[in-house]
Protein backbone atom coordinates (compact mmCIF):
# COMPACT_ATOMS: atom_id res chain seq x y z
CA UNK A 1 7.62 -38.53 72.74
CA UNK A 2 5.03 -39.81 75.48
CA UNK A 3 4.74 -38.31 79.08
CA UNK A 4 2.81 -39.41 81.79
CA UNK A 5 1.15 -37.01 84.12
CA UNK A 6 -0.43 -38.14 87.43
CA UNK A 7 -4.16 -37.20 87.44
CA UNK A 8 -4.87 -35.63 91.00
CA UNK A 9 -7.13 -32.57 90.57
CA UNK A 10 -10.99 -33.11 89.26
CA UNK A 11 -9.85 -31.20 86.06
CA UNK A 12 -7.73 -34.63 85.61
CA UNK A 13 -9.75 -37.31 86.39
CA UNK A 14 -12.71 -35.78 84.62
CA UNK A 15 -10.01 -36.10 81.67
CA UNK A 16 -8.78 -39.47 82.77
CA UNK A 17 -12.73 -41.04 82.42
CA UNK A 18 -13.39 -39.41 79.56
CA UNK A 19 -10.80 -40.54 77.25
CA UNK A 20 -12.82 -43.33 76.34
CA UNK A 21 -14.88 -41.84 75.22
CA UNK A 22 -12.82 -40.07 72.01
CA UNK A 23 -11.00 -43.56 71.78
CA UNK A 24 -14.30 -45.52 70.92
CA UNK A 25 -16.04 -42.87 69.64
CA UNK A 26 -17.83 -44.48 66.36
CA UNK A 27 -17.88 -47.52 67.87
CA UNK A 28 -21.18 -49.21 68.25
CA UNK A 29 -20.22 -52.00 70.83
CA UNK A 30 -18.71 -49.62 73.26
CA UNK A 31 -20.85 -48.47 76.67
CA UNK A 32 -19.89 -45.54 78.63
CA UNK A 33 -20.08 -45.37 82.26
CA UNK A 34 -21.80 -42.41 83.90
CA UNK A 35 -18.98 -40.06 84.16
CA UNK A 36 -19.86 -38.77 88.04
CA UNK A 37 -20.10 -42.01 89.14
CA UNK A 38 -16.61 -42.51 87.89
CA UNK A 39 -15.21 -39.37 88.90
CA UNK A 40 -16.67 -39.92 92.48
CA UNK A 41 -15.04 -43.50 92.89
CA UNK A 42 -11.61 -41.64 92.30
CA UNK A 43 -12.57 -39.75 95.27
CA UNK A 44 -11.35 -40.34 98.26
CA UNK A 45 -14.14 -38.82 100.34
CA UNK A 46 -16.65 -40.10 97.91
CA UNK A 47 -15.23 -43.83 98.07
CA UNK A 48 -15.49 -45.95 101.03
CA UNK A 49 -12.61 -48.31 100.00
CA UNK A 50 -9.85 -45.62 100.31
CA UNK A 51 -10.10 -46.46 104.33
CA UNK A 52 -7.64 -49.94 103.25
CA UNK A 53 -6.82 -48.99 99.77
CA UNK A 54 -4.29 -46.83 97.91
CA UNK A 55 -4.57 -45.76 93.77
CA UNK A 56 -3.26 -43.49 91.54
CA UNK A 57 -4.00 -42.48 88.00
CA UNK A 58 -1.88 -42.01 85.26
CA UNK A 59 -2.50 -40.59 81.68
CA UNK A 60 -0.02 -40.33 78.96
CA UNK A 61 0.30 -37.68 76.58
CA UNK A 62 2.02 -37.69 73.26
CA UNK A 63 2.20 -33.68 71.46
CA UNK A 64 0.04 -32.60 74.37
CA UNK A 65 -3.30 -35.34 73.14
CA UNK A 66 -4.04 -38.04 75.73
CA UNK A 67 -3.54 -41.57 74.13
CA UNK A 68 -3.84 -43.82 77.06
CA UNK A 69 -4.53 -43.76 80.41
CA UNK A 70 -4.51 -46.68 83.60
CA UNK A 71 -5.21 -46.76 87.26
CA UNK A 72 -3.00 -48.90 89.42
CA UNK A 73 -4.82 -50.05 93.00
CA UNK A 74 -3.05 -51.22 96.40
CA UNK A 75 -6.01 -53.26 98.17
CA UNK A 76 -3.94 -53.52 101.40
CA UNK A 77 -6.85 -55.50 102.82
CA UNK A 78 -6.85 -58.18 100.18
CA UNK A 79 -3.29 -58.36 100.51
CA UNK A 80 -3.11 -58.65 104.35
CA UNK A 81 -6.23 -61.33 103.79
CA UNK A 82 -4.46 -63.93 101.41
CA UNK A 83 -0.93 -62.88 102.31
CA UNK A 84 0.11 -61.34 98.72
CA UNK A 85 1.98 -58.52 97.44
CA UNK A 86 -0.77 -57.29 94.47
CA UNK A 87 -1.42 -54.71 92.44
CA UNK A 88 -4.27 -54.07 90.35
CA UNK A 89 -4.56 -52.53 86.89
CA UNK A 90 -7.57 -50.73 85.98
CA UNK A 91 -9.47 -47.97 83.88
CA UNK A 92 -6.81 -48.82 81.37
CA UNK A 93 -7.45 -47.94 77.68
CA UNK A 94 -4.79 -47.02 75.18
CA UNK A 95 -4.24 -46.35 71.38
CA UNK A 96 -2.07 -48.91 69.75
CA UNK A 97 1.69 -48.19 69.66
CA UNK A 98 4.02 -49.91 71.95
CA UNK A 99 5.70 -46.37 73.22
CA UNK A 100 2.34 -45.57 75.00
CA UNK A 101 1.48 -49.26 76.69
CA UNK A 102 5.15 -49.53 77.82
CA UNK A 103 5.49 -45.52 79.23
CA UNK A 104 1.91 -46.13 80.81
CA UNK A 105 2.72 -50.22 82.35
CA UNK A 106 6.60 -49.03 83.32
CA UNK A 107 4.98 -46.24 85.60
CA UNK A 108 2.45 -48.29 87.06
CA UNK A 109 4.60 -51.08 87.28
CA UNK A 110 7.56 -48.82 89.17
CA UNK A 111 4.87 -47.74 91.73
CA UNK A 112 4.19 -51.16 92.62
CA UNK A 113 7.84 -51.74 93.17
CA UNK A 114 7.96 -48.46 95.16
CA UNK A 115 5.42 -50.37 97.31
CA UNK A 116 7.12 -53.68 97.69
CA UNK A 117 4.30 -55.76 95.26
CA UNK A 118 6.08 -58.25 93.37
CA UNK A 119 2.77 -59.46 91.12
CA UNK A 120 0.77 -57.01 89.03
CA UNK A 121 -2.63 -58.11 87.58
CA UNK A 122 -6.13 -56.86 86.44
CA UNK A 123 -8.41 -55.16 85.26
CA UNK A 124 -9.24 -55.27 88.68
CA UNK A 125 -11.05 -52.64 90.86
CA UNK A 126 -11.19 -51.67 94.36
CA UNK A 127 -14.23 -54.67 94.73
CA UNK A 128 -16.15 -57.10 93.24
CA UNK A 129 -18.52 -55.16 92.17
CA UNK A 130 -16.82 -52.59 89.78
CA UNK A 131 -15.79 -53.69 86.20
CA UNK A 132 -13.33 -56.49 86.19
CA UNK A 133 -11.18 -58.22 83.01
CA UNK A 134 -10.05 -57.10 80.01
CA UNK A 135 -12.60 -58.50 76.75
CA UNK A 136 -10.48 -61.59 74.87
CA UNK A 137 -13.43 -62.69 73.13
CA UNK A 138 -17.06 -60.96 71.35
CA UNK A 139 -15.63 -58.02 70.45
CA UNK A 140 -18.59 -57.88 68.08
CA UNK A 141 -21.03 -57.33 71.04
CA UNK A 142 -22.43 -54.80 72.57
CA UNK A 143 -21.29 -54.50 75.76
CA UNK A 144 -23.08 -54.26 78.93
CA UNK A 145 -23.23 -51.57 81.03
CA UNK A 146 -21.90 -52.64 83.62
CA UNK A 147 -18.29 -54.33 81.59
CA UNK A 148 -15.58 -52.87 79.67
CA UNK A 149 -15.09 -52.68 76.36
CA UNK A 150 -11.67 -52.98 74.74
CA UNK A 151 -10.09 -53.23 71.03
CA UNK A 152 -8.98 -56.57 70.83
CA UNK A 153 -4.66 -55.32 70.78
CA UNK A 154 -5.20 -55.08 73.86
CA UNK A 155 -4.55 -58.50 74.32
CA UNK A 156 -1.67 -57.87 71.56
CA UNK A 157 0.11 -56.03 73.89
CA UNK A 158 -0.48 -57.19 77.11
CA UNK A 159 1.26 -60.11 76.17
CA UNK A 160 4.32 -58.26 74.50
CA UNK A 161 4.05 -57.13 78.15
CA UNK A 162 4.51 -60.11 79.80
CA UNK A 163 0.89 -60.26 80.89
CA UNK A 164 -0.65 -64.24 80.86
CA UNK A 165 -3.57 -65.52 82.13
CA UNK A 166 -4.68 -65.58 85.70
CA UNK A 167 -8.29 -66.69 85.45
CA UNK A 168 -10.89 -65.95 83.02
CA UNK A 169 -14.60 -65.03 82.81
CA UNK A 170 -17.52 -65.82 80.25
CA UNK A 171 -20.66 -64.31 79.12
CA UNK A 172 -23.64 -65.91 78.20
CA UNK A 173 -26.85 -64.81 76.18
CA UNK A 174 -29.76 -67.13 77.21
CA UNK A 175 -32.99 -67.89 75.48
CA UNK A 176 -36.23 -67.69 77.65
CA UNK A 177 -39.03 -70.18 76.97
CA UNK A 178 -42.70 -69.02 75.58
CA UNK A 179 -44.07 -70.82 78.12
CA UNK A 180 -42.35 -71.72 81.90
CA UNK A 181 -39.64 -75.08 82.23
CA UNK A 182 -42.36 -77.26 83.64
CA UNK A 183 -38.97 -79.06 85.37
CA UNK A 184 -37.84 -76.21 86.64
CA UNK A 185 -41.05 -75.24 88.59
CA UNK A 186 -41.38 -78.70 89.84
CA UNK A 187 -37.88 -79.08 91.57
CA UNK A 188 -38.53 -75.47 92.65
CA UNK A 189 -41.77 -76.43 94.35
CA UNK A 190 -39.95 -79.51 96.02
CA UNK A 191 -37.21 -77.56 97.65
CA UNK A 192 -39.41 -74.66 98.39
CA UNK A 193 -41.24 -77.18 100.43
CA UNK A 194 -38.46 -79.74 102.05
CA UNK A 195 -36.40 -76.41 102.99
CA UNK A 196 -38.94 -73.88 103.67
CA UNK A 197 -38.41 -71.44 101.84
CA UNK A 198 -39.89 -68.88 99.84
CA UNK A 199 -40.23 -66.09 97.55
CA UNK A 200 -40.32 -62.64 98.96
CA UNK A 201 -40.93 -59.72 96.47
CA UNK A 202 -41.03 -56.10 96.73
CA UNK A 203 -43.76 -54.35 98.84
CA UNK A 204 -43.28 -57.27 100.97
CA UNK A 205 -40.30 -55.58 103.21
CA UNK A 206 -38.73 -52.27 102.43
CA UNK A 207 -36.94 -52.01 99.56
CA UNK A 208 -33.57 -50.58 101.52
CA UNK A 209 -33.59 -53.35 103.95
CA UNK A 210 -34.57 -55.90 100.77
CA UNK A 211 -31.06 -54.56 99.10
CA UNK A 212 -29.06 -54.51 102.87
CA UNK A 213 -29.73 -58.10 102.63
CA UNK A 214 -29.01 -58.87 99.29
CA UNK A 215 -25.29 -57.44 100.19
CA UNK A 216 -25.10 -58.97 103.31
CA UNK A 217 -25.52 -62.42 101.57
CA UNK A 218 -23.35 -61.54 98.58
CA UNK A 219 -20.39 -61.51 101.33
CA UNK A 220 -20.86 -65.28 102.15
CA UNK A 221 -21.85 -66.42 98.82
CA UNK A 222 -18.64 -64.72 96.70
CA UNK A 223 -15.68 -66.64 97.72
CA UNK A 224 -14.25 -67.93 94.43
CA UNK A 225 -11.25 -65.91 93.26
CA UNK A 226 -9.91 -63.74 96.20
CA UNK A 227 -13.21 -62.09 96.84
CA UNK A 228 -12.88 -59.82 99.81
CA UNK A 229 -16.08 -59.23 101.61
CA UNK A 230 -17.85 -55.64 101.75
CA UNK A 231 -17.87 -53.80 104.92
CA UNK A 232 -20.17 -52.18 105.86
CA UNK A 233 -19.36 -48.15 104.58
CA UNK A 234 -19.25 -49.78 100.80
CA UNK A 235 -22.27 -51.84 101.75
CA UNK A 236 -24.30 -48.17 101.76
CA UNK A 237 -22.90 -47.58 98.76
CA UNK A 238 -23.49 -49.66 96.89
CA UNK A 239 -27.09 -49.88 98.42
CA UNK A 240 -27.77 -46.33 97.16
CA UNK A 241 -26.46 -47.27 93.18
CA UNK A 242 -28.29 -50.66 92.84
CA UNK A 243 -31.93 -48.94 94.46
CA UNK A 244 -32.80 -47.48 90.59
CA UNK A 245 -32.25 -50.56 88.98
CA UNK A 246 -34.13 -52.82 90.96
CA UNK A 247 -37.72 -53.87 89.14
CA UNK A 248 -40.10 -56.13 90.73
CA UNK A 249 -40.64 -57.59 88.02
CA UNK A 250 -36.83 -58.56 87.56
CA UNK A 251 -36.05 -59.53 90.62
CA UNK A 252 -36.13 -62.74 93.17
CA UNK A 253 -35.26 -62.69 96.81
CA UNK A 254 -35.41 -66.23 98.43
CA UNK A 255 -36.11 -66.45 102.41
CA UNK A 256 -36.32 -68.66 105.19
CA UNK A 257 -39.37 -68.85 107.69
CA UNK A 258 -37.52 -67.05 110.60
CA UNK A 259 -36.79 -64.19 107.57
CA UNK A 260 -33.23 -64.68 106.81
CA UNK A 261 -32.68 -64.14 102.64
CA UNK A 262 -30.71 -67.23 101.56
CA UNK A 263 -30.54 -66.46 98.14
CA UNK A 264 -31.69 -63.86 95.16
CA UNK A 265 -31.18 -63.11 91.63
CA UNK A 266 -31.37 -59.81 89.89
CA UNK A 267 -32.01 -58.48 86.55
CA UNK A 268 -32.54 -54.95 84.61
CA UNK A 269 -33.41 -54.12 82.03
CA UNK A 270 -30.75 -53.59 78.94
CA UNK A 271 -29.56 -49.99 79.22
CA UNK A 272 -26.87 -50.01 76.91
CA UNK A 273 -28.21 -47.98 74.64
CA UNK A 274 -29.52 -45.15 76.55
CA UNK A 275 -25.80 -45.11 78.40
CA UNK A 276 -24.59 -44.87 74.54
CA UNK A 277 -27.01 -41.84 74.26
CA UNK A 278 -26.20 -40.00 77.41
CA UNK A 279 -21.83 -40.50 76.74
CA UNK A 280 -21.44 -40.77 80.14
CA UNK A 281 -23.55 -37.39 81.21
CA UNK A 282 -26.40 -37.18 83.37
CA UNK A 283 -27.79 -34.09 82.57
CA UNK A 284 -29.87 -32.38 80.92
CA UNK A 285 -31.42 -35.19 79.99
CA UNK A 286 -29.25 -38.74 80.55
CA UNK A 287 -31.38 -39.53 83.23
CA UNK A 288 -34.70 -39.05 81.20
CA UNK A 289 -33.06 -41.69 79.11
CA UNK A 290 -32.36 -43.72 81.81
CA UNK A 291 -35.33 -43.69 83.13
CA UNK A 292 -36.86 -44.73 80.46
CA UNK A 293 -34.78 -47.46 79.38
CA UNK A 294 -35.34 -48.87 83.37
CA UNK A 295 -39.57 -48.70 83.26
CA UNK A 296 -39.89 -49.14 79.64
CA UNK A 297 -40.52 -52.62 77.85
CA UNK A 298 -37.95 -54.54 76.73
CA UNK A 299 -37.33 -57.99 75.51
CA UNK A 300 -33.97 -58.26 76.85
CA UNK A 301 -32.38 -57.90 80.51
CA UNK A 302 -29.33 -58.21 81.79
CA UNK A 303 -28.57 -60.73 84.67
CA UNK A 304 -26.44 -58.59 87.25
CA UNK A 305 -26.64 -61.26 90.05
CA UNK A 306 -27.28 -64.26 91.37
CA UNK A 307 -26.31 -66.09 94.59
CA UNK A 308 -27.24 -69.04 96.89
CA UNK A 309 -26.24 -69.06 100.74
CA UNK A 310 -23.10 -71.28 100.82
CA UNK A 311 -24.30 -74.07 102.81
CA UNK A 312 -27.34 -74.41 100.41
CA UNK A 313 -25.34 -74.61 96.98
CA UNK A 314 -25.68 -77.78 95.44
CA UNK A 315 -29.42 -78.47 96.55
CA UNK A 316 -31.76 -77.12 93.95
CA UNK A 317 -32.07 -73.25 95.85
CA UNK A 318 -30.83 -72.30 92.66
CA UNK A 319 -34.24 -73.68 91.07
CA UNK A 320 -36.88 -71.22 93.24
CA UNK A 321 -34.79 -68.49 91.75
CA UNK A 322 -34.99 -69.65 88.12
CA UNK A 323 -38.56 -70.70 88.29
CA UNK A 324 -39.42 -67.33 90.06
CA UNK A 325 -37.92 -65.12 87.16
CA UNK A 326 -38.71 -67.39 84.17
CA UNK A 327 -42.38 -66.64 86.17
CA UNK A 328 -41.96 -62.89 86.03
CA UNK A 329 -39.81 -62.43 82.73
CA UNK A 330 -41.94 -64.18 79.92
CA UNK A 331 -44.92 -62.11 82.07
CA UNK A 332 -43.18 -59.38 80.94
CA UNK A 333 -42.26 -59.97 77.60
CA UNK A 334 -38.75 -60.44 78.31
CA UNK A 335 -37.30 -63.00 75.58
CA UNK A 336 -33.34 -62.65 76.09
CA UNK A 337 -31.26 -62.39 79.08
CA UNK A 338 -27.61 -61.95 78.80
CA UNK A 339 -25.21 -62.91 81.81
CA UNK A 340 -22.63 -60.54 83.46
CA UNK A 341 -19.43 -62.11 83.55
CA UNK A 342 -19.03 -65.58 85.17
CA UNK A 343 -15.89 -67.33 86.40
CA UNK A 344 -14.76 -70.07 83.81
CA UNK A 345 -14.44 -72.43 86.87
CA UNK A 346 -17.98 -71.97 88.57
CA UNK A 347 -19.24 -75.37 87.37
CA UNK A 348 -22.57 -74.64 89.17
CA UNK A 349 -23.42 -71.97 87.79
CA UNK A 350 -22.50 -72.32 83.88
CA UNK A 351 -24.35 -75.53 83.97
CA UNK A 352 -27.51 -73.98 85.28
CA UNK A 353 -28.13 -71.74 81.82
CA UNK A 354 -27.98 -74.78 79.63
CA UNK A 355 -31.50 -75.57 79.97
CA UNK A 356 -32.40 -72.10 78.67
CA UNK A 357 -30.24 -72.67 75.53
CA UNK A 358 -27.44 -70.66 76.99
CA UNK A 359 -24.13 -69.43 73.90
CA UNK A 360 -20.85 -68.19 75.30
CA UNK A 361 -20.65 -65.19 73.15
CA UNK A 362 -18.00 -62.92 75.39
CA UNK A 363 -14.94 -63.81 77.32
CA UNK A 364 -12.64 -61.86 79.01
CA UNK A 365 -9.57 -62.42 81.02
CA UNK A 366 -7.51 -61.12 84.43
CA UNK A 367 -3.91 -60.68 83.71
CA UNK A 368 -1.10 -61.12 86.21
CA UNK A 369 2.98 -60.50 85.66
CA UNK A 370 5.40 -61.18 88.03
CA UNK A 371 7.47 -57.73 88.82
């Protein structure tokens, strides 16, 4: 028999993230998360987007083991913004047997009715920026740090579920040239020029303010796919998590002459398996390892972000920021990048990697069911 207990006290939620943890353990494509971090964004002190959203975790039990867990969201913002009735799934991981999916989606699924939703879909977090869709594809990769990592019945019983597709995302691993895309710096140079713009790096203006302004523009370039923008409380936050990753020699910020950033790109450096190390803990030493992994050398980095100022898309911006971190990256030694996740319908972007030899190699998918 399965029960499902509502995880309210930190006793629980530390259980709820670490579950995981026992359900991959063994398996060599499968990333933890940095169990505070998680714990914290359960919070509702600790996370700014409790002031317009409502969650609640859920883990089920079967002869008192936990064998699946899931987080349903209420973004009441995003709802009053597109004028829906949504809930998101999240943080959902389960063994396979159709008694645990169905006693963990019914309860979910119930509490959205409770609410009045009549669609249910994710993986989806409380933003943008926390791990979104569930992996359909490349379940022989190792995942990034940042993405989940699923066993592929998951997708077996989502759709036993009722679950279909609502949009999906792709991965990319990229190829970096020996030497820099001669094109590539020429077109940069040209639009650097006719728009006047141009590169501004770190020393030049306080890292915190460098960051501020990367968010700031990540609000006006994210608008496919029901992005709601950041205020300004989350802003901080996620100021704060993304300081320690940022390298100068991974990074490209992209300015006008009166010193507005119009668009930047971001990289680190592949910590995957130093998050593998630490499972999920901090200390004593996880952030030796960390630390580590972020100033040591590496031949591969991970491509967290890019973005171009809306009005600018379309006219070779895209090209300073390319040219600026093929620049930096082969200086460094870097021979592989491999993209976060990428919406299957941003033309713009997809095309961009095929000049550096760019291979789908993940795909993963948001789910949605009518209730």
């Amino acid at each position: 028999m399965v029960t499902i207990k509502e995880a309210v006290t930190k006793k629980d939620l530390v259980k709820f993230m670490e579950f995981p943890l026992e359900l991959y353990k063994g398996n060599s494509y499968y990333v933890p998360d940095i169990l505070a971090s998680q714990v914290a964004d359960m919070e509702k002190d600790k996370n700014p987007a409790f002031a317009f959203c409502q969650a609640k975790a859920f883990l089920a039990y079967r002869d008192g083991k936990i064998v699946g867990r899931i987080q349903g969201i209420l973004n009441n913002r995003a709802n009053e913004t597109f004028g829906k009735k949504y809930m998101c799934f999240t943080q959902v991981d389960f063994i396979d047997d159709d008694e645990v999916v169905d006693a963990l989606f019914d309860t979910v699924e119930s509490w959205a009715q409770e609410l009045g939703c009549t669609l249910m879909h994710g993986p989806l977090g409380f933003s943008d920026m926390d791990r979104e869709g569930m992996l359909i594809e490349g379940f022989d990769q190792l995942s990034l740090f940042h993405t989940y990592y699923n066993h592929p019945y998951y997708l077996t019983q989502l759709t036993r579920r009722g679950y279909g597709k609502e949009v999906d995302w792709v991965e990319m691993r990229l190829t970096l040239p020996t030497e820099p895309i001669e094109s590539v710096t020429k077109v940069s140079d040209y639009v650097k020029k006719r728009k006047k713009l141009h590169v501004v790096n770190m020393g030049d203006k306080p890292l915190k303010e460098l960051i501020n302004d990367m968010f700031l523009l990540y609000n006006r370039a994210y608008t496919l796919f029901g992005m709601i923008p950041l205020d300004d409380a989350q802003i901080a936050k996620y100021v704060s998590e993304f300081r320690p990753m940022v390298s100068k020699r991974t990074t490209s910020f992209i300015y006008t002459e009166e010193g507005e950033m119009v668009a930047f790109g971001i990289c680190c450096p592949r910590l995957d398996k130093a998050m593998q190390k630490m499972k999920g803990k901090t200390m004593p030493f996880g952030w030796i390892r960390l630390l580590k992994a972020l100033k040591g050398k590496n031949d591969t980095v991970d491509l967290l972000l890019i973005a171009v100022r809306p009005d600018l898309q379309g006219q070779g911006v895209n090209a300073i920021i390319l040219d600026d971190m093929q620049h930096k990256l082969i200086k460094a030694g870097v021979r592989y990048a491999e993209t976060g996740p990428m919406l299957e319908i941003n033309d713009h972007i997809l095309a961009q990697w095929e000049r550096f030899q760019g291979v789908q190699h993940k795909r993963r998918r948001c789910f949605v069911k009518e209730l």
